[in-house]
Protein backbone atom coordinates (compact mmCIF):
# COMPACT_ATOMS: atom_id res chain seq x y z
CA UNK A 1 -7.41 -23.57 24.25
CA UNK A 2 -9.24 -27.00 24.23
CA UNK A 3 -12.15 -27.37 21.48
CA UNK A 4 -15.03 -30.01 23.24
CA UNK A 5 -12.53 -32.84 21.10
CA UNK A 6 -10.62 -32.56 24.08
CA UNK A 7 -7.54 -31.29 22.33
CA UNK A 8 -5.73 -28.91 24.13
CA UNK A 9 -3.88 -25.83 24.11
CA UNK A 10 -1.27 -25.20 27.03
CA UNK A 11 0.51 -21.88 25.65
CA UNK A 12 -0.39 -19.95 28.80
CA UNK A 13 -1.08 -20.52 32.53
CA UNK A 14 -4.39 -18.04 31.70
CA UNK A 15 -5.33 -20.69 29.41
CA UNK A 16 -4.82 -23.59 31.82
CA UNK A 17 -7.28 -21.15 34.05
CA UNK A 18 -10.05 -21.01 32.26
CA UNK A 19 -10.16 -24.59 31.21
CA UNK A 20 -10.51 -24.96 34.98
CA UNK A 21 -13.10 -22.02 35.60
CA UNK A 22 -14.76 -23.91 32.52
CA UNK A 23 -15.32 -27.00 34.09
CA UNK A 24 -17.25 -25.22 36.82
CA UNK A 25 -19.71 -23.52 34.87
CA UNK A 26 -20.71 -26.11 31.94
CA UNK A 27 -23.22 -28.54 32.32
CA UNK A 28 -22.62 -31.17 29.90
CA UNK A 29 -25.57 -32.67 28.02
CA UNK A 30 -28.05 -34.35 29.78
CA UNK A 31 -26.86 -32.86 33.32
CA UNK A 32 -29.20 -33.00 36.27
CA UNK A 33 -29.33 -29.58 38.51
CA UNK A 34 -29.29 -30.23 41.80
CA UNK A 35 -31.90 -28.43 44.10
CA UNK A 36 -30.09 -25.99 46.20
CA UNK A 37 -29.17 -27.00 49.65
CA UNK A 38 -32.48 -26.30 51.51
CA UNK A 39 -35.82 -26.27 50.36
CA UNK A 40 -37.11 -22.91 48.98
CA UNK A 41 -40.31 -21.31 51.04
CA UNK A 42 -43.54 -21.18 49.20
CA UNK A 43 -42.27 -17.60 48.26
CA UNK A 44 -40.24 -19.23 45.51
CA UNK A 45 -42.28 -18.09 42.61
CA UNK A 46 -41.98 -14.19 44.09
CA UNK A 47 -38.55 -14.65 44.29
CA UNK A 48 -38.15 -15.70 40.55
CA UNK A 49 -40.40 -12.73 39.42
CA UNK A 50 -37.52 -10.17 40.60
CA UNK A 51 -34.95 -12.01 39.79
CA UNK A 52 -36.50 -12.05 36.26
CA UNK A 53 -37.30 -8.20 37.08
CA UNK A 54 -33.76 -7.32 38.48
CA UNK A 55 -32.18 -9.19 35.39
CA UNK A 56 -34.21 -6.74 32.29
CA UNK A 57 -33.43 -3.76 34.85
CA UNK A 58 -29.26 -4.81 34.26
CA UNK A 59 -30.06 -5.57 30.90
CA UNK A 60 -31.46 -1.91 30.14
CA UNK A 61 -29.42 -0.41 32.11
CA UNK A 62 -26.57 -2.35 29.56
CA UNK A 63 -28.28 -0.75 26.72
CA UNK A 64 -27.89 2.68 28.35
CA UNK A 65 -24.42 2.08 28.93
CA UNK A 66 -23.85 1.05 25.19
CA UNK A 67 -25.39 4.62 24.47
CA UNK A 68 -23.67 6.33 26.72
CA UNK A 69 -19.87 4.78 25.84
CA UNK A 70 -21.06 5.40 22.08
CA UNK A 71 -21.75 9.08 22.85
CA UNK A 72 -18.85 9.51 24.76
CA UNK A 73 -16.40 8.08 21.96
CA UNK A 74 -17.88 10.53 19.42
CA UNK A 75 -17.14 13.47 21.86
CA UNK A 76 -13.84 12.42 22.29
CA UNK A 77 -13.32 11.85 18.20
CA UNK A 78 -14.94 15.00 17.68
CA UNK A 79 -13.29 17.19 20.45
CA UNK A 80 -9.81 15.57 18.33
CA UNK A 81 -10.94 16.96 16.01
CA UNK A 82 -12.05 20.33 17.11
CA UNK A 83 -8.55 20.56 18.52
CA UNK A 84 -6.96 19.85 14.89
CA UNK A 85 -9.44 22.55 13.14
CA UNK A 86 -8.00 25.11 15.80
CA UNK A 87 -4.04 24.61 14.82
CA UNK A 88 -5.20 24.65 11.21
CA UNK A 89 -6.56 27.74 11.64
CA UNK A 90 -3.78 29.54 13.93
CA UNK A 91 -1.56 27.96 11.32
CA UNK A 92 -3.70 29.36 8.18
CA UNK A 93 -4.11 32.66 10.08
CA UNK A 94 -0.17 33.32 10.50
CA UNK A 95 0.14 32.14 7.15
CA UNK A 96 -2.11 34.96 5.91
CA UNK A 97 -0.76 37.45 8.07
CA UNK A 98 2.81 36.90 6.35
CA UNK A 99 1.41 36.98 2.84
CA UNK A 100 0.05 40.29 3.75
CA UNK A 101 2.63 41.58 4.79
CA UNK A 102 4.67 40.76 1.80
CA UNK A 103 1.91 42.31 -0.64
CA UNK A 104 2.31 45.46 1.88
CA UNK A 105 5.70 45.56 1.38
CA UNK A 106 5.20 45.59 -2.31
CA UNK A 107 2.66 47.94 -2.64
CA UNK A 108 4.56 50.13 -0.40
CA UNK A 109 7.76 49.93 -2.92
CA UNK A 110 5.97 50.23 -5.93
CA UNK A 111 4.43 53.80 -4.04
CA UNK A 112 7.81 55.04 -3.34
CA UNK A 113 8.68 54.72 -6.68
CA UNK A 114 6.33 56.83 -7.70
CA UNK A 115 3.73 54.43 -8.41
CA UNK A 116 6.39 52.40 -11.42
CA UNK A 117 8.23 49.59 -10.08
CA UNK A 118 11.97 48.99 -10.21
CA UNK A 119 11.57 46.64 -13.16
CA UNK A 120 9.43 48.70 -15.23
CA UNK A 121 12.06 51.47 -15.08
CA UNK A 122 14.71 48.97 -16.11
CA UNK A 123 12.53 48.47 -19.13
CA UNK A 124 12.51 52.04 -20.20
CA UNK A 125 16.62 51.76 -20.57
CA UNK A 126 18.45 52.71 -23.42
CA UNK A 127 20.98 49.26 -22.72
CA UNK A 128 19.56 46.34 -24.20
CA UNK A 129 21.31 43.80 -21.89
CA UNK A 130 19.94 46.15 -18.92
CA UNK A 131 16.43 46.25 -20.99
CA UNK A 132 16.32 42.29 -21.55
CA UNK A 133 17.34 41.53 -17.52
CA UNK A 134 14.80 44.15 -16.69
CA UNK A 135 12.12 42.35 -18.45
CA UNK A 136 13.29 39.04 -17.28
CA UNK A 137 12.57 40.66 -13.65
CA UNK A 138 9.68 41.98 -14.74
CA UNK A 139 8.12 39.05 -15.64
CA UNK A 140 9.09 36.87 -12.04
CA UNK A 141 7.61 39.85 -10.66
CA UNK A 142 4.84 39.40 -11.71
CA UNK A 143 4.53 35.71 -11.90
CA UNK A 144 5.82 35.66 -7.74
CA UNK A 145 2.81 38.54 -7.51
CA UNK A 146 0.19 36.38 -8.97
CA UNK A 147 1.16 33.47 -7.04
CA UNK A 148 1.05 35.24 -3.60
CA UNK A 149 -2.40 36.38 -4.32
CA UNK A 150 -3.23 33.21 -5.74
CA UNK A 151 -1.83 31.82 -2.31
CA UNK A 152 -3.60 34.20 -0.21
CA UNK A 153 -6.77 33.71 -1.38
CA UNK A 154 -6.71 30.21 -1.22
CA UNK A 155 -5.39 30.67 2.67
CA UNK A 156 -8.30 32.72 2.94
CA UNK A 157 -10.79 29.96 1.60
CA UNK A 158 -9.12 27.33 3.89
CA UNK A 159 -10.14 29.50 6.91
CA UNK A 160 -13.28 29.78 5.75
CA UNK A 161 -13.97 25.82 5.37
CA UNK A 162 -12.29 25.43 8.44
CA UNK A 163 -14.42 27.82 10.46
CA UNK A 164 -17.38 26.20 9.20
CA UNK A 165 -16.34 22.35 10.23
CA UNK A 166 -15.57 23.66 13.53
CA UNK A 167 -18.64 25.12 13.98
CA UNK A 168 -20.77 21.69 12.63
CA UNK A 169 -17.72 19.98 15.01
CA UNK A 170 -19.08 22.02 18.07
CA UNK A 171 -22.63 21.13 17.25
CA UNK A 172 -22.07 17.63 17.03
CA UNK A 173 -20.38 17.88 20.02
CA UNK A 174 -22.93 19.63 22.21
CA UNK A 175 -25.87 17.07 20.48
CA UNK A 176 -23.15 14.10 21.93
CA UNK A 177 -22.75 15.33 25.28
CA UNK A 178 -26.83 15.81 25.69
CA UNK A 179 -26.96 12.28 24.37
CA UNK A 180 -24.52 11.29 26.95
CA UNK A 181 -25.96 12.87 30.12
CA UNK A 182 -29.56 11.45 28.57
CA UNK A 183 -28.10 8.26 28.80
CA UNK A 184 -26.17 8.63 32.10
CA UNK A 185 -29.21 9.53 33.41
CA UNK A 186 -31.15 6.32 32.45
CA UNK A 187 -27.84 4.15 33.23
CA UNK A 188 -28.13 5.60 37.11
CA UNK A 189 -32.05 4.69 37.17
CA UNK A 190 -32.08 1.53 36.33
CA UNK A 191 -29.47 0.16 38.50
CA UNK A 192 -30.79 2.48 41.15
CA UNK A 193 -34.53 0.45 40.45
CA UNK A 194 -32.71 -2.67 40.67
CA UNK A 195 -30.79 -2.19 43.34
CA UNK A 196 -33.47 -0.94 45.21
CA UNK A 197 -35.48 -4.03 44.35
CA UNK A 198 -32.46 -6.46 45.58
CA UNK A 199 -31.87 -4.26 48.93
CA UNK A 200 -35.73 -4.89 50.00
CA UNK A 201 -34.82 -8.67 50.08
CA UNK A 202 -33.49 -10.42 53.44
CA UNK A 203 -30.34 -11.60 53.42
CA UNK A 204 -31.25 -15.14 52.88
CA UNK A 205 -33.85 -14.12 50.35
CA UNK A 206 -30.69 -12.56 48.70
CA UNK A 207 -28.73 -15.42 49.15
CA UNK A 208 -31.60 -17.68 47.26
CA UNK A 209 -31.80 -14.74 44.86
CA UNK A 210 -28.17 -15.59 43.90
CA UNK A 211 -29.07 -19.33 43.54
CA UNK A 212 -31.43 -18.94 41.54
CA UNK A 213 -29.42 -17.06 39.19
CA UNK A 214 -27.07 -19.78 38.72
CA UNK A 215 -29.57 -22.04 38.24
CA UNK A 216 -31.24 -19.97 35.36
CA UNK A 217 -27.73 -20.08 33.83
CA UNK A 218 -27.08 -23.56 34.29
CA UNK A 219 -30.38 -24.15 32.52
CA UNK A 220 -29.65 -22.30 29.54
CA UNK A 221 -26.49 -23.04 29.37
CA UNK A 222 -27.75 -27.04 29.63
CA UNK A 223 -29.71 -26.53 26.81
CA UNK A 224 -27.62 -24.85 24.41
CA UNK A 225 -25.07 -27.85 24.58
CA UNK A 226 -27.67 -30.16 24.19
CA UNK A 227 -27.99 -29.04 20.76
CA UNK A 228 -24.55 -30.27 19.93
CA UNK A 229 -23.93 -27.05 18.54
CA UNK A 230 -20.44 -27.49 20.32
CA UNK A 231 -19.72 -30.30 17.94
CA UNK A 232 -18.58 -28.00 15.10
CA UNK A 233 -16.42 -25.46 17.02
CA UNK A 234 -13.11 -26.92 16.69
CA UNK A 235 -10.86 -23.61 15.20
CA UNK A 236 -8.05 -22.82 17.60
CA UNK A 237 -7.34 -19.60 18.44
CA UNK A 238 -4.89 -17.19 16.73
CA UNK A 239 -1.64 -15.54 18.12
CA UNK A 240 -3.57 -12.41 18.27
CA UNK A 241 -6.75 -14.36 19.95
CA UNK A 242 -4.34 -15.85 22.52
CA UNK A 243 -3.46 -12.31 23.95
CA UNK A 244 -6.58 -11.33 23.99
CA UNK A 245 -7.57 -14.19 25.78
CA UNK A 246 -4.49 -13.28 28.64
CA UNK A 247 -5.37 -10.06 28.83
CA UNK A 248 -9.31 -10.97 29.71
CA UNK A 249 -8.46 -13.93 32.09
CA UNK A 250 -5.72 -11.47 33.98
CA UNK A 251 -8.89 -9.11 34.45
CA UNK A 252 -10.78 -12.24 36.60
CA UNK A 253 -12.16 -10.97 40.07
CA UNK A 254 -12.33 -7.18 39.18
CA UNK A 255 -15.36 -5.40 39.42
CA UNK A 256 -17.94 -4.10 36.61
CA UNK A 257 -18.17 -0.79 36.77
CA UNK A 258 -20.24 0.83 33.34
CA UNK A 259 -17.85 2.94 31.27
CA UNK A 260 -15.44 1.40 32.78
CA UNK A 261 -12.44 0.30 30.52
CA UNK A 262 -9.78 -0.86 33.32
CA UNK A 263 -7.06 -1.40 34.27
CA UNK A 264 -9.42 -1.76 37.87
CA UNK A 265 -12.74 -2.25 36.48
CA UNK A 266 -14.29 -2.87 33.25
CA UNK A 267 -18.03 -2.79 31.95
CA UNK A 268 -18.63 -5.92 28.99
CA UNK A 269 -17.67 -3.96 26.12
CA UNK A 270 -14.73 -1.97 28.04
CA UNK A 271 -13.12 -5.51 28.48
CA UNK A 272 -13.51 -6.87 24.85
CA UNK A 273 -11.81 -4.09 23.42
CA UNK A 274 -9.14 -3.44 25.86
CA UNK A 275 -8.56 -7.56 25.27
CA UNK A 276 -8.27 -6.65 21.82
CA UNK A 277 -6.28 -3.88 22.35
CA UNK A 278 -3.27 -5.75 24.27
CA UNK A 279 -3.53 -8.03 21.25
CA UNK A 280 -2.52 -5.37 19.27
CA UNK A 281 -6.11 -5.33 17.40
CA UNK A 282 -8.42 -1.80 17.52
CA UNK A 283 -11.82 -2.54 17.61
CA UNK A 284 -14.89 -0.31 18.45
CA UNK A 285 -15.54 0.61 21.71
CA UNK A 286 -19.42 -0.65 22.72
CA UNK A 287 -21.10 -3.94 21.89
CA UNK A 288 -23.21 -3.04 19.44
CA UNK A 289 -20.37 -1.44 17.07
CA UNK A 290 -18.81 -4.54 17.34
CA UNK A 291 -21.51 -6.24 16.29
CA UNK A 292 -22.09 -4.10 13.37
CA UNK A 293 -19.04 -3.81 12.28
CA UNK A 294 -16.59 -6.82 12.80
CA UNK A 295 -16.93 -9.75 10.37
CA UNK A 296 -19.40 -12.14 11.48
CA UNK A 297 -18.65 -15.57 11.94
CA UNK A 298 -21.51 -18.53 12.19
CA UNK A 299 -21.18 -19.94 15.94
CA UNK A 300 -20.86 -23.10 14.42
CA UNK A 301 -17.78 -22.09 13.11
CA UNK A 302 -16.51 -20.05 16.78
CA UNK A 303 -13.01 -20.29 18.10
CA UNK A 304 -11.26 -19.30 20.87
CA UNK A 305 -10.57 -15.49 20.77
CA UNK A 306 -14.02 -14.52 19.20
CA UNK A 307 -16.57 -12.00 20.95
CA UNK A 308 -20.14 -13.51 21.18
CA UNK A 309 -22.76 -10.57 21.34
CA UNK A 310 -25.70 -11.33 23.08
CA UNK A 311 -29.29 -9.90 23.50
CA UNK A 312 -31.26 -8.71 20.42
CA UNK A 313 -29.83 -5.39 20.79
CA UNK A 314 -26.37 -6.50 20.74
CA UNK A 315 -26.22 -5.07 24.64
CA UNK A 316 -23.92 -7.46 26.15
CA UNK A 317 -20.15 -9.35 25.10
CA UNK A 318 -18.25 -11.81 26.13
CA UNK A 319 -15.14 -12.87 24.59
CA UNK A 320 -15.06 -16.29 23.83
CA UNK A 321 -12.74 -18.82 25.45
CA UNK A 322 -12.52 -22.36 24.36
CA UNK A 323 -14.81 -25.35 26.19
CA UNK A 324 -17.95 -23.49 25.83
CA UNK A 325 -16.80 -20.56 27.89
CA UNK A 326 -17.05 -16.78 28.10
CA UNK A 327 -14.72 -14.24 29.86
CA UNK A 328 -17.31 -11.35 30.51
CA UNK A 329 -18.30 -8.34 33.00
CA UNK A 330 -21.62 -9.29 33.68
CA UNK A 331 -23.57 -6.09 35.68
CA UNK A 332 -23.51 -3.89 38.35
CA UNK A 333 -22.48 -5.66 41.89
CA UNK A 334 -21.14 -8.75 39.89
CA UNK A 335 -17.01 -8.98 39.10
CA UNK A 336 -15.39 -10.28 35.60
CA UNK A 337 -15.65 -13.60 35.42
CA UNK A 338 -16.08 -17.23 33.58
CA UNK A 339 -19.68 -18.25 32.33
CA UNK A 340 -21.05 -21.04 29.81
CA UNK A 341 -21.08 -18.72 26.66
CA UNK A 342 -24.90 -20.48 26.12
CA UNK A 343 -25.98 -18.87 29.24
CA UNK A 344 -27.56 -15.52 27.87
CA UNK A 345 -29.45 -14.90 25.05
CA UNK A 346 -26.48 -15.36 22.10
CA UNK A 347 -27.09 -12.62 18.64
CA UNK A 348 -24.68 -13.53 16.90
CA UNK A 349 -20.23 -14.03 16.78
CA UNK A 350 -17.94 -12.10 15.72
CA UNK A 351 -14.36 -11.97 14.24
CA UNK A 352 -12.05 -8.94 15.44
CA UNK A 353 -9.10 -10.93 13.58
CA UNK A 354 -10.31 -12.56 10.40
């Protein structure tokens, strides 16, 4: 993957692709923007106002979805683990039910024998070989009798504590799935508002609309290169990063869809770690765990491979590609695709592989 030295990288042709896509989306420093191809009507300044309204609609409706795909990974954890309390306790249970047994079948042989056991009998020989195996006996007896109650009630105990975490498991569970349809529900409003807001538009108002999306992030994306903050970021990216980087460019041209995590469509998050994954690299699930908790990593210091979290509440992700790019799912009605990694509000970078 080329750094902005102009060194590159040709270990894959989904590297070759994005330094391609790349050259599309960057706007070197000091670019112009041209106008777009016909004049705007006076209702330019409208126009802008929802596209500035349609954009913190997506973006809420992102931090819904983080919610939601955080609520739905604790369910899953904790219906795993509601599943392992259960065969715990179905095993503890048959446990218990043969150690009963087995005391039953004591208790029942010491009352047949008239309420003295076989050993203590032995004991009350007048043959002191038969007297000394007796006690011998005796003593295991009582040693293998202690033990089995010993075991029993510990069995007993286990049930117990297990009974109780699967009760706190179920509660957790129930609180998760509440959180889940809470957050469903505000997912489905806000892209309902928005797309309400973008279907009231003409189709060459919508067309505009588009345009002057790309010019927002042309803008932005302008500006963060004319820092020269791309001057530092010359790391090249790891075996691992490389994969990841496949795996993302492969997903190109398929649609976001939130909660998504492929193979057919992905939401931001759902495409990080599923890059990650093919990599051979676990990380969390949503944007905002990732922030929190994969090493951080000064963007000075970025290289190819790295997720860049955007947004002050770590709502969006995009993993990082090389020449100033991103790989990301941007929204609703929007596909994966290549964007100037400047072109949103950046948070912060992360590390899944350091």
């Amino acid at each position: 993957m080329a750094g902005v030295t102009g060194k590159r990288h040709s270990t894959t042709t989904a590297v070759a692709l994005i330094c391609a896509c790349a050259a599309a989306v960057l706007a070197a420093p000091g670019t112009a923007f041209a106008s777009p191809a016909e004049p705007l009507p006076p209702t330019k300044r409208s126009l802008e106002q929802v596209r500035k309204e349609i954009d913190r609609l997506y973006r809420e409706a992102g931090t819904a979805t983080d919610a939601y795909n955080a609520a739905e990974e604790k369910a899953e954890k904790q219906s795993q683990e509601i599943v392992r309390l259960a065969r715990s306790i179905d095993k503890g249970q048959a446990r218990l039910e043969k150690l009963k047994a087995r005391a039953g079948a004591a208790a029942r042989a010491q009352y047949r024998g008239g309420g003295v056991p076989d050993e203590a009998k032995l004991l009350l020989s007048d043959s002191p070989s038969r007297f000394l195996d007796g006690a011998g006996r005796l003593r295991q007896g009582q040693h293998a009798t202690k033990s089995m109650l010993t075991e029993m009630s510990r069995t007993q105990e286990d049930l117990t504590t297990y009974a109780k975490d699967a009760s706190a498991q179920w509660k957790r569970l129930e609180a998760n799935r509440k959180a889940k349809a809470e957050a469903k529900k505000k997912v489905k409003k806000k892209i309902a508002a928005a797309e309400k807001l973008e279907s009231r538009l003409e189709k060459k108002e919508r067309e505009r609309l588009r345009k002057l999306e790309e010019e927002a992030a042309l803008e932005r994306q302008s500006a963060w290169v004319d820092t020269g903050i791309l001057k530092d970021a010359k790391g090249d990216a790891t075996s691992p990063g490389k994969k990841a980087i496949a795996y993302a460019t492969a997903q190109i041209g398929k649609p976001y869809v939130w909660g998504a995590e492929g193979p057919k469509s992905f939401d931001c998050s759902g495409l990080t770690s599923q890059a990650w994954a093919a990599a051979g690299k676990g990380i969390p699930r949503t944007s905002q765990e990732q922030w929190k908790q994969l090493p951080h990593v000064d963007v000075k210091n970025m290289r190819p491979g790295d997720l860049i979290i955007y947004h002050k509440d770590a709502s969006h992700v995009g993993l990082y590609v090389g020449d100033g790019a991103i790989v990301h799912a941007p929204r609703p009605g929007r596909n994966v695709t290549v964007a100037g990694a400047g072109s949103m509000e950046i948070l912060g970078v992360v590390r899944p592989d350091k």
